[in-house]
N, C-alpha and C. Protein backbone atom coordinates (compact mmCIF):
# COMPACT_ATOMS: atom_id res chain seq x y z
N UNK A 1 10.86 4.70 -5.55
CA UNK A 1 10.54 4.62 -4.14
C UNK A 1 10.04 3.22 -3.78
N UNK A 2 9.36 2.72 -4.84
CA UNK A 2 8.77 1.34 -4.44
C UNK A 2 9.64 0.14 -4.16
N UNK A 3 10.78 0.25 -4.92
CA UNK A 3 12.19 -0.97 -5.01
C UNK A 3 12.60 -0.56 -3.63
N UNK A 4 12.84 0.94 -3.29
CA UNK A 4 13.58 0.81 -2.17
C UNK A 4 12.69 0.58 -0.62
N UNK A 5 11.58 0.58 -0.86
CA UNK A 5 10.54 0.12 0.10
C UNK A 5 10.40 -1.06 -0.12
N UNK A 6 10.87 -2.33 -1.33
CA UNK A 6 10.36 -3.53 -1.10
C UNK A 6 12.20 -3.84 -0.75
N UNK A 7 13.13 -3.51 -1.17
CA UNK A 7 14.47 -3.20 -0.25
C UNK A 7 14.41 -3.94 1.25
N UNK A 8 14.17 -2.84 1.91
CA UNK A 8 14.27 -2.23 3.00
C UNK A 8 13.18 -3.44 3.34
N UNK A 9 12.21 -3.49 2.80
CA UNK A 9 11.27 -4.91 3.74
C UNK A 9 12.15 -5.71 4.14
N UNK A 10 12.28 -6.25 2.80
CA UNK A 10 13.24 -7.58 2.96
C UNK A 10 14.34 -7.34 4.16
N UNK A 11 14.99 -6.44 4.46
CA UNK A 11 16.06 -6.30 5.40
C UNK A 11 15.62 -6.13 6.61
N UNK A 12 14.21 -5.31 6.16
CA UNK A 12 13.61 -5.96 7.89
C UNK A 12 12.76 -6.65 8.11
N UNK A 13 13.02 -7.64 7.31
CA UNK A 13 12.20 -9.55 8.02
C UNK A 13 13.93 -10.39 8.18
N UNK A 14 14.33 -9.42 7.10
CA UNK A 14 15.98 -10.55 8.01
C UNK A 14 16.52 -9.78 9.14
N UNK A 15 16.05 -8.51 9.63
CA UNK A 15 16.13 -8.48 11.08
C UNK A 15 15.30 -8.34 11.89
N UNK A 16 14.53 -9.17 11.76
CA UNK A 16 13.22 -9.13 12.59
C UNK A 16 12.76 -7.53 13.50
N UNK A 17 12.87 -6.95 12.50
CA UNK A 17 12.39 -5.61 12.92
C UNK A 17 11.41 -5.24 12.55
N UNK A 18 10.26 -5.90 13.61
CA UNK A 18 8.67 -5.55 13.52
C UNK A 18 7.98 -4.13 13.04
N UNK A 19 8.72 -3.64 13.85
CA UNK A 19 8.03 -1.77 13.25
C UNK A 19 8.47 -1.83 12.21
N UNK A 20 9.32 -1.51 11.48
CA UNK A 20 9.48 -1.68 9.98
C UNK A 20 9.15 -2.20 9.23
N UNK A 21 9.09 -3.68 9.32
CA UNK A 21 8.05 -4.76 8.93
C UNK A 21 6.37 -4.13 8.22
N UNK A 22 6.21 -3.89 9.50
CA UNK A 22 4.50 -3.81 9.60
C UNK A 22 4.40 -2.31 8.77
N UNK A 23 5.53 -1.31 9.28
CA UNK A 23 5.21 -0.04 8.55
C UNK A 23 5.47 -0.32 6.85
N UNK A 24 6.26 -0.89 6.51
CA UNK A 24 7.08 -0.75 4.87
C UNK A 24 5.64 -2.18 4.40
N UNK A 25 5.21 -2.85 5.04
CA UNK A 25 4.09 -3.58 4.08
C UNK A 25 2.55 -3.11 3.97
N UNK A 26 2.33 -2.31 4.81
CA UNK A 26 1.44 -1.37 5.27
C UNK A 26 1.91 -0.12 3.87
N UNK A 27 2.62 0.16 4.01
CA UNK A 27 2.72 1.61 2.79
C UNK A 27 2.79 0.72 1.09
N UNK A 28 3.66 -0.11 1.33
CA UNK A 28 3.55 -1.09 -0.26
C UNK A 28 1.87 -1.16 -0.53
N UNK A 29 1.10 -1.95 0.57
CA UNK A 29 -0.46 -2.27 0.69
C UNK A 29 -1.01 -1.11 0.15
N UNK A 30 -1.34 0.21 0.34
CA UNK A 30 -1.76 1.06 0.18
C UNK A 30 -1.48 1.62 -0.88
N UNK A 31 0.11 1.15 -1.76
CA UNK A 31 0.36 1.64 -3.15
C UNK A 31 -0.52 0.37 -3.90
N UNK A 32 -0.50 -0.71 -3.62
CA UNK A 32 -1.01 -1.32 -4.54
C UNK A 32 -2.38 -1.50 -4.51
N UNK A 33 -3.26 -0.81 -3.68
CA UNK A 33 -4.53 -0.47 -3.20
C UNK A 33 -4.80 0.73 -4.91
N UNK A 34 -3.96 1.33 -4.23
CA UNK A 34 -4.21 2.83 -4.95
C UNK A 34 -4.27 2.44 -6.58
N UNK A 35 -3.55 1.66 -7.00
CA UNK A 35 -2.99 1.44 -8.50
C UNK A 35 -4.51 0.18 -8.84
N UNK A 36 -5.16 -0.44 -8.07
CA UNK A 36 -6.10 -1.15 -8.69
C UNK A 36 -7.22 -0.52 -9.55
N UNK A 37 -7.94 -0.98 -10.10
CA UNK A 37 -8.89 -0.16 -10.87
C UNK A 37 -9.72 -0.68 -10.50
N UNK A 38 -11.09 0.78 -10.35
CA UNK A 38 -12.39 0.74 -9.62
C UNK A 38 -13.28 -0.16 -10.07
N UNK A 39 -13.74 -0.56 -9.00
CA UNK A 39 -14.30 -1.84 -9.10
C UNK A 39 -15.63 -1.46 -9.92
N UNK A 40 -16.19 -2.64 -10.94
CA UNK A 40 -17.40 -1.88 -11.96
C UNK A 40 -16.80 -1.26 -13.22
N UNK A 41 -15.22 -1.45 -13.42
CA UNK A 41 -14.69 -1.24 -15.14
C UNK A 41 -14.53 -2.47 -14.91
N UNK A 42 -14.77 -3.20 -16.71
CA UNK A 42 -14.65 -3.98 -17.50
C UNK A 42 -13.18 -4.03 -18.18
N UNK A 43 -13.24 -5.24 -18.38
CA UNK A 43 -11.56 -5.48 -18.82
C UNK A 43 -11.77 -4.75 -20.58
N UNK A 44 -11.04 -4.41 -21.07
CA UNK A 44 -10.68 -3.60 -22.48
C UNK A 44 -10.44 -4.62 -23.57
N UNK A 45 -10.34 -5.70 -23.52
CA UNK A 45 -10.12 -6.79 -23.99
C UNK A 45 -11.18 -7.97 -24.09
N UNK A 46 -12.43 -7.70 -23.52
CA UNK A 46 -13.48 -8.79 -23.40
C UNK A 46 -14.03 -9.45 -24.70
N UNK A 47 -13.81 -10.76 -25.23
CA UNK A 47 -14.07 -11.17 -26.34
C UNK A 47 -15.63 -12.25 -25.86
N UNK A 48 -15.92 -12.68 -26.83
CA UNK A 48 -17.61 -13.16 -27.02
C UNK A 48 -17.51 -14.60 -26.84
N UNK A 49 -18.41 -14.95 -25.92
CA UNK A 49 -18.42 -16.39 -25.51
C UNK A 49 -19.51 -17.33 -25.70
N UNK A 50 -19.75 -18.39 -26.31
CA UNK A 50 -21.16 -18.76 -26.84
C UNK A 50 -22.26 -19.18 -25.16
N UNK A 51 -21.35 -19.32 -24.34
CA UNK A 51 -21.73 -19.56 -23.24
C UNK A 51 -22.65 -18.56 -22.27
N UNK A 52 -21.44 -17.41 -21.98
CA UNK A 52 -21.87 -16.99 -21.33
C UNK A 52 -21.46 -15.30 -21.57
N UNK A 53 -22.82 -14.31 -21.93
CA UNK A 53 -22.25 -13.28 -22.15
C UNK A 53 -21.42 -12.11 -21.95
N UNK A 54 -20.43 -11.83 -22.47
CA UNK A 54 -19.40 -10.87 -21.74
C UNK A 54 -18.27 -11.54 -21.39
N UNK A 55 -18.46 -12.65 -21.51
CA UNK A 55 -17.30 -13.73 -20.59
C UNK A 55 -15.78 -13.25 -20.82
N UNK A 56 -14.89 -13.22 -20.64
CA UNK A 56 -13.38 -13.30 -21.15
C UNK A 56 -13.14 -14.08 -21.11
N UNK A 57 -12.02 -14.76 -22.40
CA UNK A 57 -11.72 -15.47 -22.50
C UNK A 57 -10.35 -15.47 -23.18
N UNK A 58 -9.38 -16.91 -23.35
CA UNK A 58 -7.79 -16.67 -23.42
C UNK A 58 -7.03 -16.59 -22.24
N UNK A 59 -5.91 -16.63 -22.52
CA UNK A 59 -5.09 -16.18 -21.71
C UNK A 59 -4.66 -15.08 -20.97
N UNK A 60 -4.69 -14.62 -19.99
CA UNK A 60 -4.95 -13.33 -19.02
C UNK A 60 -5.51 -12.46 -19.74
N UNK A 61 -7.01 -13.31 -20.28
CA UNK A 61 -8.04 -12.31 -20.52
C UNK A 61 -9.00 -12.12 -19.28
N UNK A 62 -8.57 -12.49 -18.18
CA UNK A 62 -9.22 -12.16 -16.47
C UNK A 62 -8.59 -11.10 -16.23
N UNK A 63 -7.30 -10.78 -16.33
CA UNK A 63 -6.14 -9.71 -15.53
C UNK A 63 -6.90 -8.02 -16.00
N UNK A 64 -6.78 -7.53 -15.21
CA UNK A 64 -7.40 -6.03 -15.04
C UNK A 64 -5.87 -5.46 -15.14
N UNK A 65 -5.84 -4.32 -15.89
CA UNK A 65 -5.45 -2.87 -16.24
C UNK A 65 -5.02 -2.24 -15.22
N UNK A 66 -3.81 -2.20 -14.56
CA UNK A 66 -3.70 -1.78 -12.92
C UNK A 66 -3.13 -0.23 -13.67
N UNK A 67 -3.56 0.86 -13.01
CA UNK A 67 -3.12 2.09 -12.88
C UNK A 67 -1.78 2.48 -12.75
N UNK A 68 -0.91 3.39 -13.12
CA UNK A 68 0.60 3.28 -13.68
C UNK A 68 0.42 4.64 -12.41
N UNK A 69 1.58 4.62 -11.73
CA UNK A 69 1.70 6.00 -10.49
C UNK A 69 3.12 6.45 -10.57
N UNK A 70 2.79 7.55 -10.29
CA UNK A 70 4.10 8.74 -10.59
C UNK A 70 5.34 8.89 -9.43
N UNK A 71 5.87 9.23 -9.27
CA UNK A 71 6.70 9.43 -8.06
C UNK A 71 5.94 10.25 -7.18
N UNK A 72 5.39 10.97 -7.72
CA UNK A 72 4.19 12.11 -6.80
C UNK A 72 3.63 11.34 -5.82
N UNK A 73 2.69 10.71 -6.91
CA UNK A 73 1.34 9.84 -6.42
C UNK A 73 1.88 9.12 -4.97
N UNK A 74 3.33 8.30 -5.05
CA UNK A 74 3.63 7.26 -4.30
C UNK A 74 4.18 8.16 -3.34
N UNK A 75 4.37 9.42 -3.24
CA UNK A 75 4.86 10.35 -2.23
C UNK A 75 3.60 10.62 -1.12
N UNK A 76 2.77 10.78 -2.11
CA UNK A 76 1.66 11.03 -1.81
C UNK A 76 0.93 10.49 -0.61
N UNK A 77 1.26 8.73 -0.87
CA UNK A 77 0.46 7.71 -0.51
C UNK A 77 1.43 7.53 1.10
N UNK A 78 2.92 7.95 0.91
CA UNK A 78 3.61 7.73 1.77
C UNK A 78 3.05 8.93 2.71
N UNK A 79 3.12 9.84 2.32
CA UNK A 79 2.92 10.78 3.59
C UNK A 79 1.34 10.58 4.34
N UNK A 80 0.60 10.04 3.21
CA UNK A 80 -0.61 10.25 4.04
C UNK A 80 -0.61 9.02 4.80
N UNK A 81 0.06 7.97 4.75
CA UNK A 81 0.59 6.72 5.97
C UNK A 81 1.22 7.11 7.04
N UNK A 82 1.90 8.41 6.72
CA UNK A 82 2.55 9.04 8.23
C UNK A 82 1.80 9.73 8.75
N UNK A 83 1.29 10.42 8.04
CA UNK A 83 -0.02 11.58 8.91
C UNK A 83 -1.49 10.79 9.49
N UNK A 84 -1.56 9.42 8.96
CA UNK A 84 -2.29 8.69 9.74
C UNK A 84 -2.18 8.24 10.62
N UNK A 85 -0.74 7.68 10.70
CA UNK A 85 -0.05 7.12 12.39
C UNK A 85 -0.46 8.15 13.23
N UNK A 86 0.52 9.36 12.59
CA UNK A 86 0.82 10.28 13.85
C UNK A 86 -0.78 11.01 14.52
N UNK A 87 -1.50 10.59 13.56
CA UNK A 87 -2.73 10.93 14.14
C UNK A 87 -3.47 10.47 14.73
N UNK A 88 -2.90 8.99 14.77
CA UNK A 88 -3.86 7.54 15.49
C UNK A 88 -3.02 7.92 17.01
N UNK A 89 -1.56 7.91 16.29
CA UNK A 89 -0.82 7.72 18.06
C UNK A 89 -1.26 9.31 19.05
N UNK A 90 -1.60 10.33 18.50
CA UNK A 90 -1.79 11.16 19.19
C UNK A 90 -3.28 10.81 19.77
N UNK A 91 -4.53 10.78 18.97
CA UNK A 91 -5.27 9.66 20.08
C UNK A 91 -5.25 8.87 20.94
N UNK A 92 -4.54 7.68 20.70
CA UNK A 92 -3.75 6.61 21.73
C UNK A 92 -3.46 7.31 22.79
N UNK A 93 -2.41 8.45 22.43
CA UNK A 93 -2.08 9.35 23.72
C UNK A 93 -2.94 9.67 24.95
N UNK A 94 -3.96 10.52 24.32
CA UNK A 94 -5.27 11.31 24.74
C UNK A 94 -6.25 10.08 25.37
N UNK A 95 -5.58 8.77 25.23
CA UNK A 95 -6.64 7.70 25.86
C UNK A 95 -5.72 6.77 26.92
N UNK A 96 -4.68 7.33 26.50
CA UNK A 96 -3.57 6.63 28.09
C UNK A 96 -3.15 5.20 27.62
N UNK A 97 -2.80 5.20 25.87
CA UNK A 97 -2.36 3.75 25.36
C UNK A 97 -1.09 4.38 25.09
N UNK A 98 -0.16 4.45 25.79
CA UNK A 98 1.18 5.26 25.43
C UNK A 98 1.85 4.49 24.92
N UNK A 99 1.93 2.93 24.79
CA UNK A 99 3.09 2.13 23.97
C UNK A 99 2.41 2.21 22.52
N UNK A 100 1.23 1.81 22.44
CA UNK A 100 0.43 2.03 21.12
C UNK A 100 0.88 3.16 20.50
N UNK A 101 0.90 4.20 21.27
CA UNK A 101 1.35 5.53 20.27
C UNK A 101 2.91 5.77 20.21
N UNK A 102 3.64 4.53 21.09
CA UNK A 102 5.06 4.92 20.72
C UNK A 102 5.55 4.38 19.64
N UNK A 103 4.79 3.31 19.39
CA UNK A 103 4.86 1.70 18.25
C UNK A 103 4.49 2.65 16.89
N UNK A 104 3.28 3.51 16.83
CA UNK A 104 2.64 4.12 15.47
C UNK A 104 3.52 5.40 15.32
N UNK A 105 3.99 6.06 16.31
CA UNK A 105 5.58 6.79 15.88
C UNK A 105 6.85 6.58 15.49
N UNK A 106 6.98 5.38 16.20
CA UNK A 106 7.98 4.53 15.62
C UNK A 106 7.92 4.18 13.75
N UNK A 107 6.75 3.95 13.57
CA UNK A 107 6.52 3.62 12.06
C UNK A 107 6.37 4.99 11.51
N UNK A 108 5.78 5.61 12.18
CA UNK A 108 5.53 6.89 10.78
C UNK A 108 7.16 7.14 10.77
N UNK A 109 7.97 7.30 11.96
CA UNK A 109 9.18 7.32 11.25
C UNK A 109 10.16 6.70 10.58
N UNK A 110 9.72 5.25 10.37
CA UNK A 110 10.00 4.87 9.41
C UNK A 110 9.63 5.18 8.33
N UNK A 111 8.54 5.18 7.90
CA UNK A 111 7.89 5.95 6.62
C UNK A 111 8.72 7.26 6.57
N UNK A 112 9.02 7.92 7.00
CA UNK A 112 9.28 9.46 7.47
C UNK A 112 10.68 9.35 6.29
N UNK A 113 11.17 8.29 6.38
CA UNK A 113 12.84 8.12 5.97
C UNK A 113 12.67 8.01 4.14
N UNK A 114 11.60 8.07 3.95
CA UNK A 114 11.50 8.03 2.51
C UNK A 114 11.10 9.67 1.86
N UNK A 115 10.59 9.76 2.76
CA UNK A 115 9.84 11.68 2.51
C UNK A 115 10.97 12.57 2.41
N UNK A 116 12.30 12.46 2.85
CA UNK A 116 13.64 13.52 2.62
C UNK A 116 14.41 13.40 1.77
């Protein structure tokens, strides 16, 4: 799902198709949100520094352990990006911002096109 969401970006910055744009980097954002590791783990690899204790050191002995996600997980992450729009734009509604909520429908259905 992720290739065909970084896909589909790319095809819409070469057609300058903003809702898509903003929706497909917005759902990537939120997968790679999800896959970071919580802040306060230590790298698994930390070797001893006369300097300074705990330090890492070497070569991408800085790089953190990013979390591995399932097709589930990234289903997951997609739908709850649509059920957030559609829940922002139905507010928008209820406050008389009707392009705002046509723009955040517009995207959840983009998102929408990955969920079938």
């Amino acid at each position: 799902m992720r290739a065909d969401l970084r896909d589909d970006l790319k095809a819409a910055l070469k057609s300058r198709d903003r809702v898509a744009v903003t929706a497909l980097r917005s759902a990537l954002a939120a997968i790679d949100n999800a896959e970071a590791v919580p802040a306060g783990t230590s790298p698994t690899h930390v070797t001893g520094n006369e300097h300074v204790a705990g330090a890492a050191s070497g070569l991408g002995a800085a790089e953190a352990e990013r979390r591995h996600l399932t097709e589930a997980d990234l289903r997951s992450i997609v739908e709850e990006e649509v059920r957030e729009r559609t829940a922002a734009a139905t507010e928008y509604e209820r406050l008389g911002r009707t392009e705002d909520a046509e723009r955040l429908r517009a995207e959840a259905a983009v998102l929408d096109r990955y969920l079938s």
